[in-house]
Structure formats: structure tokens, C-alpha cells
Protein backbone atom coordinates (compact mmCIF):
# COMPACT_ATOMS: atom_id res chain seq x y z
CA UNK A 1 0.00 0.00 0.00
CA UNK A 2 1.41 3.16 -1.16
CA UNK A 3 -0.69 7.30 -0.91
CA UNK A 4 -2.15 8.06 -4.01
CA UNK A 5 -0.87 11.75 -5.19
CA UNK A 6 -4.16 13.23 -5.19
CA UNK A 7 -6.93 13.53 -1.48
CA UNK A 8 -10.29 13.99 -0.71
CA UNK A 9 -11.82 17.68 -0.96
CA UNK A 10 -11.86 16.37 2.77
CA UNK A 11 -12.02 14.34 5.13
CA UNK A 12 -15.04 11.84 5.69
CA UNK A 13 -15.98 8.40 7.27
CA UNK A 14 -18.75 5.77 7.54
CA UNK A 15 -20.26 7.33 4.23
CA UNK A 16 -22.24 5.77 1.50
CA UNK A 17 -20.47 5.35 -2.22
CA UNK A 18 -21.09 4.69 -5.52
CA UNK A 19 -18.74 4.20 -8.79
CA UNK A 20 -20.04 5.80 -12.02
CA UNK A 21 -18.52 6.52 -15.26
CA UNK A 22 -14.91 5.92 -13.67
CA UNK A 23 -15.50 8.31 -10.88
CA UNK A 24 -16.55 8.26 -7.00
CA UNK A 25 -19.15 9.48 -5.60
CA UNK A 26 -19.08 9.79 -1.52
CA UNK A 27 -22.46 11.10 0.42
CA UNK A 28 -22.71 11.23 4.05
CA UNK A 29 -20.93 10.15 6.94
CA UNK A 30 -19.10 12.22 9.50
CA UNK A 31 -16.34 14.70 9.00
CA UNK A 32 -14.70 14.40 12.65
CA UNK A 33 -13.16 11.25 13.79
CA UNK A 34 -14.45 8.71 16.40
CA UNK A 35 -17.24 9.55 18.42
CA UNK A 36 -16.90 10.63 22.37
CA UNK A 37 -17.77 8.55 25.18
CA UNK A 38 -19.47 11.28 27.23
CA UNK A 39 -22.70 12.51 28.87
CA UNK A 40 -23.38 14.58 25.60
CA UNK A 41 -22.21 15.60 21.98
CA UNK A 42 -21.05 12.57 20.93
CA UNK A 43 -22.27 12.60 17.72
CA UNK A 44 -22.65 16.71 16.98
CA UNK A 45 -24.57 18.02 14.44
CA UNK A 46 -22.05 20.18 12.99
CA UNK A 47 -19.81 17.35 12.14
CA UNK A 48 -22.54 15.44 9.83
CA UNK A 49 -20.48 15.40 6.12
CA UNK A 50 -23.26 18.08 3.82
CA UNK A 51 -20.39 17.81 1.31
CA UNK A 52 -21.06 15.32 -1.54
CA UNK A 53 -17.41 14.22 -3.38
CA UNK A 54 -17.21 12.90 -6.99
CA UNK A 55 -13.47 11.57 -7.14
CA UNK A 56 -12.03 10.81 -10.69
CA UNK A 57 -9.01 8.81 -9.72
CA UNK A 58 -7.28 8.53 -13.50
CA UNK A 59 -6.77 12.45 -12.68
CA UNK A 60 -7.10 13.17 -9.25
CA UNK A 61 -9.50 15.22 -10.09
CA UNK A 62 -11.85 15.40 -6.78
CA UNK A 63 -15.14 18.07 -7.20
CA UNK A 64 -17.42 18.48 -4.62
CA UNK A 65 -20.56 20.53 -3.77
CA UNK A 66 -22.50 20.85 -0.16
CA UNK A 67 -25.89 19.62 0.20
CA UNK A 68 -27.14 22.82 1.80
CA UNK A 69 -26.29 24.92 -1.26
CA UNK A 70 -29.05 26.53 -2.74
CA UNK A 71 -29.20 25.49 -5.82
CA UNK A 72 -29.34 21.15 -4.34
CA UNK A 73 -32.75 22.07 -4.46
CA UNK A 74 -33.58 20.05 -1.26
CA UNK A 75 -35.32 20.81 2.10
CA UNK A 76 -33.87 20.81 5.13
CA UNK A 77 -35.40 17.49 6.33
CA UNK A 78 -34.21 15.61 2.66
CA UNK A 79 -30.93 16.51 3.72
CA UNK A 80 -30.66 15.65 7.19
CA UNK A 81 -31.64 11.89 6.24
CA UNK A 82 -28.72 12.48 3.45
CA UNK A 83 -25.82 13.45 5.71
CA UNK A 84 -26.09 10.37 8.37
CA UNK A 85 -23.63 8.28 9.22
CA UNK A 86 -23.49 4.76 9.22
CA UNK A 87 -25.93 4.96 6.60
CA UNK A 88 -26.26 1.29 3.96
CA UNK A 89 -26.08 1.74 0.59
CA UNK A 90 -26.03 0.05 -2.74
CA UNK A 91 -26.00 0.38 -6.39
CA UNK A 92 -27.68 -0.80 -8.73
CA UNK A 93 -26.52 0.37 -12.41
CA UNK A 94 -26.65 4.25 -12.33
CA UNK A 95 -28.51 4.50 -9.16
CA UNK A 96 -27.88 4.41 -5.34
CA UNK A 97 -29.62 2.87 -2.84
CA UNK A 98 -29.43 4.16 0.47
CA UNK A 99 -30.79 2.93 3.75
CA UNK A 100 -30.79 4.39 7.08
CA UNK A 101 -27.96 6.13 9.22
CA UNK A 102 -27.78 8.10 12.18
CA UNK A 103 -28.26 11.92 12.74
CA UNK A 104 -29.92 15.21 13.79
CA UNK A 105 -33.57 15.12 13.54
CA UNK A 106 -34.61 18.39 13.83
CA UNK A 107 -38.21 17.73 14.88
CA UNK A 108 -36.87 16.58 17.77
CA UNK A 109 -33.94 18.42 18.45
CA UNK A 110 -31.64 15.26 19.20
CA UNK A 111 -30.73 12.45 17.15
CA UNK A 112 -32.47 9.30 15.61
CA UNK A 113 -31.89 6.62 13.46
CA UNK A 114 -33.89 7.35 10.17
CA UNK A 115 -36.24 5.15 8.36
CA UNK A 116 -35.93 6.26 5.37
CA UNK A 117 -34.68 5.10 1.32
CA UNK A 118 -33.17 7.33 -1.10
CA UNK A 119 -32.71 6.20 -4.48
CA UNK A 120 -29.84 8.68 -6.16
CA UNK A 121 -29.76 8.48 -9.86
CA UNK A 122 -26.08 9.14 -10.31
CA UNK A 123 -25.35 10.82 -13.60
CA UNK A 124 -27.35 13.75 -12.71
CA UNK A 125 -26.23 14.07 -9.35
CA UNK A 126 -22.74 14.43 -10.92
CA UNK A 127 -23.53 16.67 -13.20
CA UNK A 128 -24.55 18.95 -10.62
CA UNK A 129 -21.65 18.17 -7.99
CA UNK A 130 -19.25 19.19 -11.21
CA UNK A 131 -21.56 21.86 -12.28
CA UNK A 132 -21.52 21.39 -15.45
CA UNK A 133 -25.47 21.49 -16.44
CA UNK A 134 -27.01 24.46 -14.43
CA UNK A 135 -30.45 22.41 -15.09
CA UNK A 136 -29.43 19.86 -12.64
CA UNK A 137 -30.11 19.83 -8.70
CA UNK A 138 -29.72 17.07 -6.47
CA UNK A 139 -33.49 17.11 -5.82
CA UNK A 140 -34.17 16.26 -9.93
CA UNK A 141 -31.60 12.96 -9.48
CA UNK A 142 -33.74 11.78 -5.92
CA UNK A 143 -36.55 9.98 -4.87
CA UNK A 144 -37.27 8.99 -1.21
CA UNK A 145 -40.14 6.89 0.55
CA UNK A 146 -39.62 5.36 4.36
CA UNK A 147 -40.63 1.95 5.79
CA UNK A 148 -39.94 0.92 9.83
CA UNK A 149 -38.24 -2.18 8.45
CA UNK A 150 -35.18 0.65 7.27
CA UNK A 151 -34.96 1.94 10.50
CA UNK A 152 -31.46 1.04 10.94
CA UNK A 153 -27.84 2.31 11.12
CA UNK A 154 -24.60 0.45 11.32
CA UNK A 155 -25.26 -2.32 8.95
CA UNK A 156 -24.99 -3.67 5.61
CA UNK A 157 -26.93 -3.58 2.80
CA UNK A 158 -26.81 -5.65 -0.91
CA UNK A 159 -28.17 -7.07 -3.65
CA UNK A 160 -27.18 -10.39 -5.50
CA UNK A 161 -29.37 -9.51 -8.89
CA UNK A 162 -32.94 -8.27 -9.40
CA UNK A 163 -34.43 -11.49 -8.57
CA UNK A 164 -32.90 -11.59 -5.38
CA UNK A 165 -34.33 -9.07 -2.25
CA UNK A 166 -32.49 -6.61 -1.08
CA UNK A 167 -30.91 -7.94 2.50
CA UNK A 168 -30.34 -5.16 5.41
CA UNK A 169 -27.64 -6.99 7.43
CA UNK A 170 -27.82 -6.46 11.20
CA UNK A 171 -27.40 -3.39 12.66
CA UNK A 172 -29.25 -1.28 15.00
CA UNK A 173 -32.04 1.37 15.62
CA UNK A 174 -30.05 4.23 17.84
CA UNK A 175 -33.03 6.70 19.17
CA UNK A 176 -31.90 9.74 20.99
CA UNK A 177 -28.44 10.91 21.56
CA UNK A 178 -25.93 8.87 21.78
CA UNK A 179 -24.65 8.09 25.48
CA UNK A 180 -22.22 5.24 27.20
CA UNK A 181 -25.26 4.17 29.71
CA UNK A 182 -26.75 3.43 26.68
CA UNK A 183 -28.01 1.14 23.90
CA UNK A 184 -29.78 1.27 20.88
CA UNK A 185 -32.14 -2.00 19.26
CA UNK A 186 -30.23 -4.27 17.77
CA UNK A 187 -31.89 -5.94 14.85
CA UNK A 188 -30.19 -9.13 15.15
CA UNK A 189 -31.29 -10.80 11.81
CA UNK A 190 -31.52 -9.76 8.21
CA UNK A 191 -34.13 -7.99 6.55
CA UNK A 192 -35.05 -9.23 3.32
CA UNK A 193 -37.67 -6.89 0.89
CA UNK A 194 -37.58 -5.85 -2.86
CA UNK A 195 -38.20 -2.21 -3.81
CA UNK A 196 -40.87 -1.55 -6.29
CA UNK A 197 -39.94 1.11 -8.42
CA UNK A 198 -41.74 2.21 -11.43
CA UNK A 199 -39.19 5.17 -11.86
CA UNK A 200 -41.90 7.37 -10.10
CA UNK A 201 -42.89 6.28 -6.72
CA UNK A 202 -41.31 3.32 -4.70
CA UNK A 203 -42.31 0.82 -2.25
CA UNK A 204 -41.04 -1.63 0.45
CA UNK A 205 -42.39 -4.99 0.18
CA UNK A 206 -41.00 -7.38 2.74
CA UNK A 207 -39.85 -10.91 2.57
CA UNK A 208 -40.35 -13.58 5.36
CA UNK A 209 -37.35 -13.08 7.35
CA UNK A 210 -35.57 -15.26 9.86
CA UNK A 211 -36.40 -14.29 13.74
CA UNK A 212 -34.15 -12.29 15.43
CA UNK A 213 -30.70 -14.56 16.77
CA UNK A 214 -28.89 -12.89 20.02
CA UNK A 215 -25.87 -14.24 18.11
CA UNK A 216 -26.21 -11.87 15.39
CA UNK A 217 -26.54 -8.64 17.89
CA UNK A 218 -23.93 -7.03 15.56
CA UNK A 219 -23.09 -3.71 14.14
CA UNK A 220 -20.02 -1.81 12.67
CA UNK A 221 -18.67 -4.99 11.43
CA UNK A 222 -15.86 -6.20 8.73
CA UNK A 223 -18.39 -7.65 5.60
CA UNK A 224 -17.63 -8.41 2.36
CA UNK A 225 -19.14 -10.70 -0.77
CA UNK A 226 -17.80 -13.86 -1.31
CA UNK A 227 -17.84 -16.75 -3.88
CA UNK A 228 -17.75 -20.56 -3.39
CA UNK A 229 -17.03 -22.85 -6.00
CA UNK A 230 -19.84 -25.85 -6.35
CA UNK A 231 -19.02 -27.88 -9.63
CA UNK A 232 -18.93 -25.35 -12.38
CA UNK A 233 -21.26 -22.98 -10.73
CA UNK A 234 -19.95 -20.14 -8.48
CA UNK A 235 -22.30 -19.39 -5.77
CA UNK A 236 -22.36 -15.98 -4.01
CA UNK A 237 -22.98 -14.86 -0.85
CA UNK A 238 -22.04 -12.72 1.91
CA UNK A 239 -19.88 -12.76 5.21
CA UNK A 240 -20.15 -10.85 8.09
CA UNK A 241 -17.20 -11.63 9.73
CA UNK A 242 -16.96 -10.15 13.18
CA UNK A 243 -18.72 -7.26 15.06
CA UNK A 244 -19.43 -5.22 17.94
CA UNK A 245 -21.48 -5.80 20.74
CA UNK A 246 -21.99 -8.67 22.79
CA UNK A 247 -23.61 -8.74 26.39
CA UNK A 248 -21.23 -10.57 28.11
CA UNK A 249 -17.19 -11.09 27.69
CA UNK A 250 -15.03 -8.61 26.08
CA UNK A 251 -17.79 -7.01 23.89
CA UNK A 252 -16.46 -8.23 20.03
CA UNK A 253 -17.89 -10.93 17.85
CA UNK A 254 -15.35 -13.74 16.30
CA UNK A 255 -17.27 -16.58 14.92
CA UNK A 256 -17.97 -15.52 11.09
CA UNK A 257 -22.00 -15.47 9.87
CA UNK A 258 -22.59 -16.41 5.97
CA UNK A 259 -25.51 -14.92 4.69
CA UNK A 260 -27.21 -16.04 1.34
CA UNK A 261 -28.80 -14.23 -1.34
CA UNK A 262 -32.27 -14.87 -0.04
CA UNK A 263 -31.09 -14.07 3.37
CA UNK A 264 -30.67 -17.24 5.11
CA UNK A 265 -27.84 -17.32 7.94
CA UNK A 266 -25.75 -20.14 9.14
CA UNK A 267 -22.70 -19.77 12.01
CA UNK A 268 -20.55 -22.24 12.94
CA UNK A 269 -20.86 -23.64 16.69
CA UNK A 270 -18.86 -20.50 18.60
CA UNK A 271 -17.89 -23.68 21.02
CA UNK A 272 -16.31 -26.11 18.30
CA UNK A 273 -12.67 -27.03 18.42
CA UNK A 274 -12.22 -26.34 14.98
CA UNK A 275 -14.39 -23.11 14.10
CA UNK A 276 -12.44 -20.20 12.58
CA UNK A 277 -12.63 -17.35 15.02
CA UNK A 278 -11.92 -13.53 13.62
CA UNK A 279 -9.42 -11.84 16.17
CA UNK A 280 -7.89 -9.00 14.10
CA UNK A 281 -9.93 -6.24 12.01
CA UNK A 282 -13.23 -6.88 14.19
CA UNK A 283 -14.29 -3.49 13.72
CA UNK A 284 -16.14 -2.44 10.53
CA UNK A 285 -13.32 -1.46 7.83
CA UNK A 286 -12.43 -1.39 4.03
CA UNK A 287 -12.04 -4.99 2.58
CA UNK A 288 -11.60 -6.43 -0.84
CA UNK A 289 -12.29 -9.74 -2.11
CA UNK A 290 -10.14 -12.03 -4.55
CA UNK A 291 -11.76 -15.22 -5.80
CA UNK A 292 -9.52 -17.99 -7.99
CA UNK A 293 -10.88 -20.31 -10.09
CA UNK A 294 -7.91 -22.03 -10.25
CA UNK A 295 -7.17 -22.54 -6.72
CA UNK A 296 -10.81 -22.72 -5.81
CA UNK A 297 -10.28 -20.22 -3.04
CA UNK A 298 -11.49 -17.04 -1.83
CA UNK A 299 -9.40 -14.17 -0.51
CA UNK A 300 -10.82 -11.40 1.91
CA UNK A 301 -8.50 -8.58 2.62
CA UNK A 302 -9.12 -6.37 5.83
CA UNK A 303 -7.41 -3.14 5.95
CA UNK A 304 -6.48 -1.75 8.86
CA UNK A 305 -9.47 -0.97 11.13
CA UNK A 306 -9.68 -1.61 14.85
CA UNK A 307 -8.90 -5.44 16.35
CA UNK A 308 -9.02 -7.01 19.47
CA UNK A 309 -5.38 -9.30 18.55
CA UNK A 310 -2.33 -7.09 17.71
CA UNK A 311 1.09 -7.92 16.46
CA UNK A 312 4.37 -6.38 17.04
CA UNK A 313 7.71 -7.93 16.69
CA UNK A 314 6.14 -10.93 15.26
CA UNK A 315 4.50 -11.20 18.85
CA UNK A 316 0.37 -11.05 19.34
CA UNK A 317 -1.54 -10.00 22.04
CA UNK A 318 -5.20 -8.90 23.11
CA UNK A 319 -6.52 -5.41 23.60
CA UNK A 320 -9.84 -5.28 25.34
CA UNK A 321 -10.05 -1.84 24.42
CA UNK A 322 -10.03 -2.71 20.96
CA UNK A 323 -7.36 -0.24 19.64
CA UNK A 324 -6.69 1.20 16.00
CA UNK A 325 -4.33 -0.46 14.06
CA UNK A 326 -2.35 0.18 10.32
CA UNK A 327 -2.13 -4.09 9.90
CA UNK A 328 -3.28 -5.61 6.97
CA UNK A 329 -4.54 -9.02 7.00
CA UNK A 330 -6.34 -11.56 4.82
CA UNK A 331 -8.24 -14.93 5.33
CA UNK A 332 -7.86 -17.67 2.81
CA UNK A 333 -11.02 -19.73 2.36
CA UNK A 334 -10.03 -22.98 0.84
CA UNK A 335 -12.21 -25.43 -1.26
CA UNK A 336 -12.87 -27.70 1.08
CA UNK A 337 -14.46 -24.63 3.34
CA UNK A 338 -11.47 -24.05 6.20
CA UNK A 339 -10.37 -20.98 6.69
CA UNK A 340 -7.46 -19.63 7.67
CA UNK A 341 -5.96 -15.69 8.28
CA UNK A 342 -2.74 -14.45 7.35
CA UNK A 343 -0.61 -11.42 7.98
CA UNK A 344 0.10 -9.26 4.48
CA UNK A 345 1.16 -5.91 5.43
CA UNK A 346 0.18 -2.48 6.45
CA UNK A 347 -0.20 0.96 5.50
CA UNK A 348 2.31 3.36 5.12
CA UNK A 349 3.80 5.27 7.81
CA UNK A 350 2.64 9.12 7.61
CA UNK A 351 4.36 10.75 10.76
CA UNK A 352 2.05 13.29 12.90
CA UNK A 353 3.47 16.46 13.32
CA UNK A 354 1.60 18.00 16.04
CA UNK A 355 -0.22 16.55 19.16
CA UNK A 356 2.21 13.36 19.00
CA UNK A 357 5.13 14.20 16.55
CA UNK A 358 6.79 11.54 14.89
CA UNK A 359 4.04 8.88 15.51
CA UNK A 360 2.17 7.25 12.80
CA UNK A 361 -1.49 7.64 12.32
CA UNK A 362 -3.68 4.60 11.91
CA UNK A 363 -5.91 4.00 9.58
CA UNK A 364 -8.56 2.02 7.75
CA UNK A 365 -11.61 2.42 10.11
CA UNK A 366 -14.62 3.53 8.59
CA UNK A 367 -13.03 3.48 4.90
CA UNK A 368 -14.43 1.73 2.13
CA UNK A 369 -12.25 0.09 -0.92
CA UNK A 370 -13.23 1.63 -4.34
CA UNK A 371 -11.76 -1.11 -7.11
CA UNK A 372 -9.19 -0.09 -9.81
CA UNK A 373 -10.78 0.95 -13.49
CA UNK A 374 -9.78 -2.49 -15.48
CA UNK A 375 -9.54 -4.63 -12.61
CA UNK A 376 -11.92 -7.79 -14.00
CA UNK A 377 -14.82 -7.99 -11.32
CA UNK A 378 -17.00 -10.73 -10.78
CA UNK A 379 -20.89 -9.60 -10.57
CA UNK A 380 -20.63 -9.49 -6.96
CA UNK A 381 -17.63 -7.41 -6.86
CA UNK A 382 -15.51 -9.66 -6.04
CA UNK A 383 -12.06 -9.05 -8.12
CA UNK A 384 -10.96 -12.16 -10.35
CA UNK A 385 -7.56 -13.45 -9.24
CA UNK A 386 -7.10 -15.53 -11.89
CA UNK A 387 -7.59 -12.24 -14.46
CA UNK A 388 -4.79 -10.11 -12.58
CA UNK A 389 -2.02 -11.68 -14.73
CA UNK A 390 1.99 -11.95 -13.38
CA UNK A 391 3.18 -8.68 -11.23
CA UNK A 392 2.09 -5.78 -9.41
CA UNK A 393 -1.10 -5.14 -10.32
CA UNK A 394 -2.85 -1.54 -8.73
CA UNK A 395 -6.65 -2.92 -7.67
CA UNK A 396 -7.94 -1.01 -5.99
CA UNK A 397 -7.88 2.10 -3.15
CA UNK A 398 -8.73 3.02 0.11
CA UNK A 399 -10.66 6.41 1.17
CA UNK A 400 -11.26 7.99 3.42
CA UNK A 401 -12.25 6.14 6.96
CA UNK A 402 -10.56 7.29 10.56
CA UNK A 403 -7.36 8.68 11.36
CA UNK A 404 -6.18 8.05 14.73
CA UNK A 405 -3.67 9.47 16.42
CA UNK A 406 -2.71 6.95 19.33
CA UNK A 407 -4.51 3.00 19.34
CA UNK A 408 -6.54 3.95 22.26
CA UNK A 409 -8.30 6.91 22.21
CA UNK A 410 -8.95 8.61 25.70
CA UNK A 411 -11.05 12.14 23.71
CA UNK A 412 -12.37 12.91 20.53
CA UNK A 413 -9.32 15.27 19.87
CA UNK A 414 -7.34 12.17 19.25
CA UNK A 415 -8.68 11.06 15.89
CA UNK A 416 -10.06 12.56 12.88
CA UNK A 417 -11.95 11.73 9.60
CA UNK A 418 -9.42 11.27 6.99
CA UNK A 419 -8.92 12.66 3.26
CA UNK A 420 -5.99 10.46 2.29
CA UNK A 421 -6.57 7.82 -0.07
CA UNK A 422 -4.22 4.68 -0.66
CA UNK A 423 -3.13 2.75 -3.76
CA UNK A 424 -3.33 -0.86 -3.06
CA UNK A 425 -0.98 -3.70 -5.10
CA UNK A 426 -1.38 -6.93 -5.26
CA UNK A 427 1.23 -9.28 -6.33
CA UNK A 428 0.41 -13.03 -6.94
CA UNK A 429 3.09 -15.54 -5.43
């Protein structure tokens, strides 16, 4: 991993994207670093991201314009449910799908989780982030409608294909400000429902859905596709790989959950001698996934993030504080189904020069990976292995996320939404 020459406009985390026509397009999310741990102002108002990015990475080009500009054409209550964080989003061709998130109501003066679905239609919307059709406004290029089933922040959202529902991935329903005495709902299942849309008006039309499982109390967790090799056919499906809270114990989630497209779970016995247990990158961070044909095995790359195991000197140990960390790591899941995770690298040192000079920042938290133009994808987004050919190959890059400034943050002061982005290389052995 390697910084790109060119940043974000600034800095942002726990966003929604998209990837149209080559460029990035970043909504929402927060533009200060991790939330406090206080009686109050944990999650301010002032720090919600108004400042849509379109990225063009061939350039470095970055444009961006801020939801409360007059001429976005939207109300004040369209854009609070656009500047959340922890929204879940998806895309679907040239539109975006986005679910949820966390922020200022203004009805009530404190903050909610919302309920509601915005469907972005993307060329428009960068037309008018780059200005360059004075027609446009982001209220033209979106559509909204809200359900109680959406009511959720901190989870994951996707789509196999049109036939397939949408699945909302765990998560929870955070009502009021956000304090340490206390919780929000946890959804603990998925939430399976298609979205009529006749390009006018939508609708929410749920699928029978699994009960809720206290096993799956999860939120702000690594995820990523997958594919699994049966015969000739390549089956998708999803993996939610660790997570944040439990009741009891040190607080993290280890034991993996595979979700497929129609939304049924399965999770291996947490008690079996053999079952793979996620102790590094248990936080929700940027991942990538490799699939090979030839070797029948699946790749997932976590980058960076925060963990409960750390390694130094070659040495692990546990952190019940769950600190930030620059480690890069990857599991392996073979064709027989055993997995296995391995150390790959980090990112690059980038020295503070104030507050704690000479110490590295952290990264990774709160990031998403944005694939490389070229790279061969499979529908899922999973990157073809196979396809990358002999070398260093460039596939993809990380934006944006948290910046820390120490592992263990003791005030908000310590960390900070970052604008770097990072090239990421993979080399095949």
C-alpha cells in the first residue's frame, strides 16, 4: 500500500459510495473522527459530512458541492436523512440505494436513526456536484419513501441480482443521543424486501425473514461478498465476519456469519474445536475480495481498522479496548471450506506532526475500498484473481475512513476523519 498523489476535498468516514462513469461518488458520513464517550455531543450536528465528493481517480480530479447549497434544491429534512452516518447503501446500475444512518432530527432536536430510502440516480447528481449542467439539482436525481423495516444504522446492505431481495444486514435502531449508559435496538437478523420502483414512486415490500438470533446482535462490522465454487457454478454470498457488541465477555464478535442471497444465515458452533474465530480487524473497515478459479479459493483482505489481537515484533496479544491499528490481513477460504488468516502488510507510515510528533497515524476504520478501473470484477464485486495476470497489479484504493492518532483513544481530539486515499498492489506468489 502506497498514498495516491491526489486527497479527498476532505475528510469523511462511515459514508455511503457509488462508482459511475470511472469516478466516485461519496455522500454522508461524518467529518470528525471517532465519536466521544461522554454525557453529551457525541455525535454533533455540525460534524454530519453536507459535502457530496465525486473523485475521478485517473486524474485526481476530486469536485465536490455541499448539500445545503441553494441550488441542491432540497429541504432541510431531505438533507438531514442524506448526511447520516453509518448509513447502507447500494447500487444498482446508475442508481444508489441508500438505507438508514444516524443523525440530527430536527423535529426533535436530538438524534435518531432514520427510516428512510433514497434512491440517487447518479449521472445527474454528478452533473450537478461538477456543475456542469445548471439544469441539474440534487433534488431532480432523488426519490425517497420510508418503511420501519429501514430503521437502521450500522449495517450492511446488498443485492445479488434483481431477482434476489435486497438484504439489510444487522445493525441497530439508535433513538436519541448517543450516550455510554446506553443502547440502541439491535436488529439481530436480516431484513429481506424488494423495492418496487416504477421510476416514479417506490415501495417496500418485505420478505419472510428469519427471527431475530442474540448471536447476530452485531453492528459496525468487517463484511464483504464472497464466492464458493460448487461444480462449475460459483455461488455468491455474503460474510459478516466479526462485530461489535456482545452482552457478556469482552464485547467483540469472532465466529464468522454467511448470509445467502435470499437471506438465510448459518454460524458455525462459537464452542467447536475447529471453528475459525476472527481476532484481528473486528471493527467495521475497508475490505476487498479475490476469488480464484484455479485454486478454488477465496481471498478477503481487511485493511487496517480496529482489532481485538495485535502484532508487534512478530508477537500477538489482546486489547480489550479494541485499539486502532495500520495491519493488513487476509483470510484464505479454501475449497474444502477451512479458513485460515494471514498477515500481508500495512499501510504506510505518515508521521504526525503536532499533538504526538513523529508517531504514525492509523488507519482504515470507517473506509471503504473503491476497485481499480480495469480490474476484471465478478458480478458481486468480487475481483478475479485468476484475471490479474503476473506482477504488481494496482486494484484497488482506500478512502477515506478514521485517522487516529494513538490506538486507544482517551477524547475525541485524538482522531479525525481522513482525506488520504491509498493505492493498493497486489502481487500473486
Amino acid at each position: 500500500m502506497e498514498a495516491a498523489s491526489f486527497t479527498l476535498a476532505s475528510g469523511v468516514h462511515s459514508y455511503v459510495r457509488a462508482v459511475y462513469d470511472g469516478k466516485w461518488i461519496l455522500i454522508g458520513g461524518r467529518t470528525n473522527g471517532l465519536h466521544g464517550f461522554q454525557d453529551s455531543g457525541n455525535f454533533p450536528a455540525s460534524s454530519q459530512n453536507d459535502l457530496v465528493q465525486v473523485v475521478d481517480p485517473s486524474t485526481g480530479t476530486v469536485w465536490s458541492r455541499l448539500l445545503t447549497d441553494p441550488s441542491s434544491g432540497l429541504t432541510p429534512e431531505q438533507i438531514y436523512t442524506l448526511n447520516v452516518t453509518a448509513a447502507q447503501g447500494f447500487q444498482d446500475s446508475d442508481m444508489l440505494y441508500m438505507i438508514g444512518g444516524y443523525g440530527y432530527d430536527p423535529g426533535r432536536n436530538e438524534n435518531s436513526t432514520k427510516s428512510t430510502l433514497s434512491v440517487i440516480r447518479l449521472p445527474g447528481l454528478i452533473k450537478w456536484v461538477m456543475n456542469t449542467d445548471p439544469s441539474e439539482t440534487f433534488a431532480n436525481n432523488l426519490r425517497q419513501t420510508t418503511h420501519p423495516l429501514l430503521k437502521v444504522a450500522g449495517g450492511h446492505l446488498t443485492r445479488v441480482n434483481k431477482h434476489k431481495p435486497v438484504l439489510l444486514i444487522f445493525g441497530q435502531d439508535f433513538d436519541g443521543n448517543y450516550l455510554v449508559s446506553s443502547n440502541g435496538a439491535y436488529t439481530q437478523q436480516v431484513r429481506a424486501f424488494h423495492v418496487i420502483d416504477n421510476g416514479k414512486s417506490l415501495y417496500i415490500k418485505p420478505c419472510p425473514i428469519e427471527a431475530p438470533n442474540a448471536n447476530y446482535r452485531r453492528r459496525d462490522f468487517p463484511v464483504g461478498p464472497i464466492i464458493s465454487q460448487n461444480g462449475k457454478a460459483l455461488d455468491p454470498s455474503v460474510v459478516v465476519w466479526a462485530g461489535v457488541f456482545t452482552t457478556i465477555g469482552d464485547g467483540y464478535w469472532t465466529v464468522p456469519v454467511s448470509i445467502l442471497p435470499h437471506g438465510v444465515t448459518a454460524m458455525a458452533d462459537p464452542n467447536g474445536s475447529t471453528t475459525f474465530r476472527q481476532g484481528m480487524n473486528i471493527y467495521n473497515a475497508a475490505t476487498s475480495g479475490l476469488f480464484s478459479k484455479s485454486e478454488r479459493a477465496m481471498y478477503q483482505i481487511f485493511f487496517g481498522g480496529i482489532s481485538y489481537v495485535t502484532v508487534s515484533d512478530s508477537m500477538f496479544s489482546t486489547d480489550s479496548e479494541f485499539p486502532f491499528i495500520n495491519t493488513v490481513t487476509a483470510t484464505r477460504i479454501d475449497k474444502s471450506g477451512s479458513v485460515t488468516q494471514h498477515l500481508l502488510s500495512s499501510f504506510p507510515t505518515i508521521l504526525q506532526t503536532t499533538v504526538f510528533p513523529g508517531q504514525p497515524f492509523l488507519f482504515g476504520a470507517e473506509a471503504w475500498f473503491f476497485p481499480a478501473s480495469g480490474v476484471q470484477l465478478f458480478p458481486s464485486g468480487v475481483i478475479s484473481l485468476d484475471d490479474l495476470g503476473a506482477g504488481p497489479v494496482v486494484v484497488g484504493y482506500v478512502v477515506g475512513g478514521i485517522q487516529s492518532r494513538v490506538p486507544n483513544t482517551s477524547s475525541m481530539s485524538e482522531s479525525a476523519a481522513s482525506a488520504f486515499v491509498f493505492r493498493v498492489t497486489v502481487e500473486k506468489n
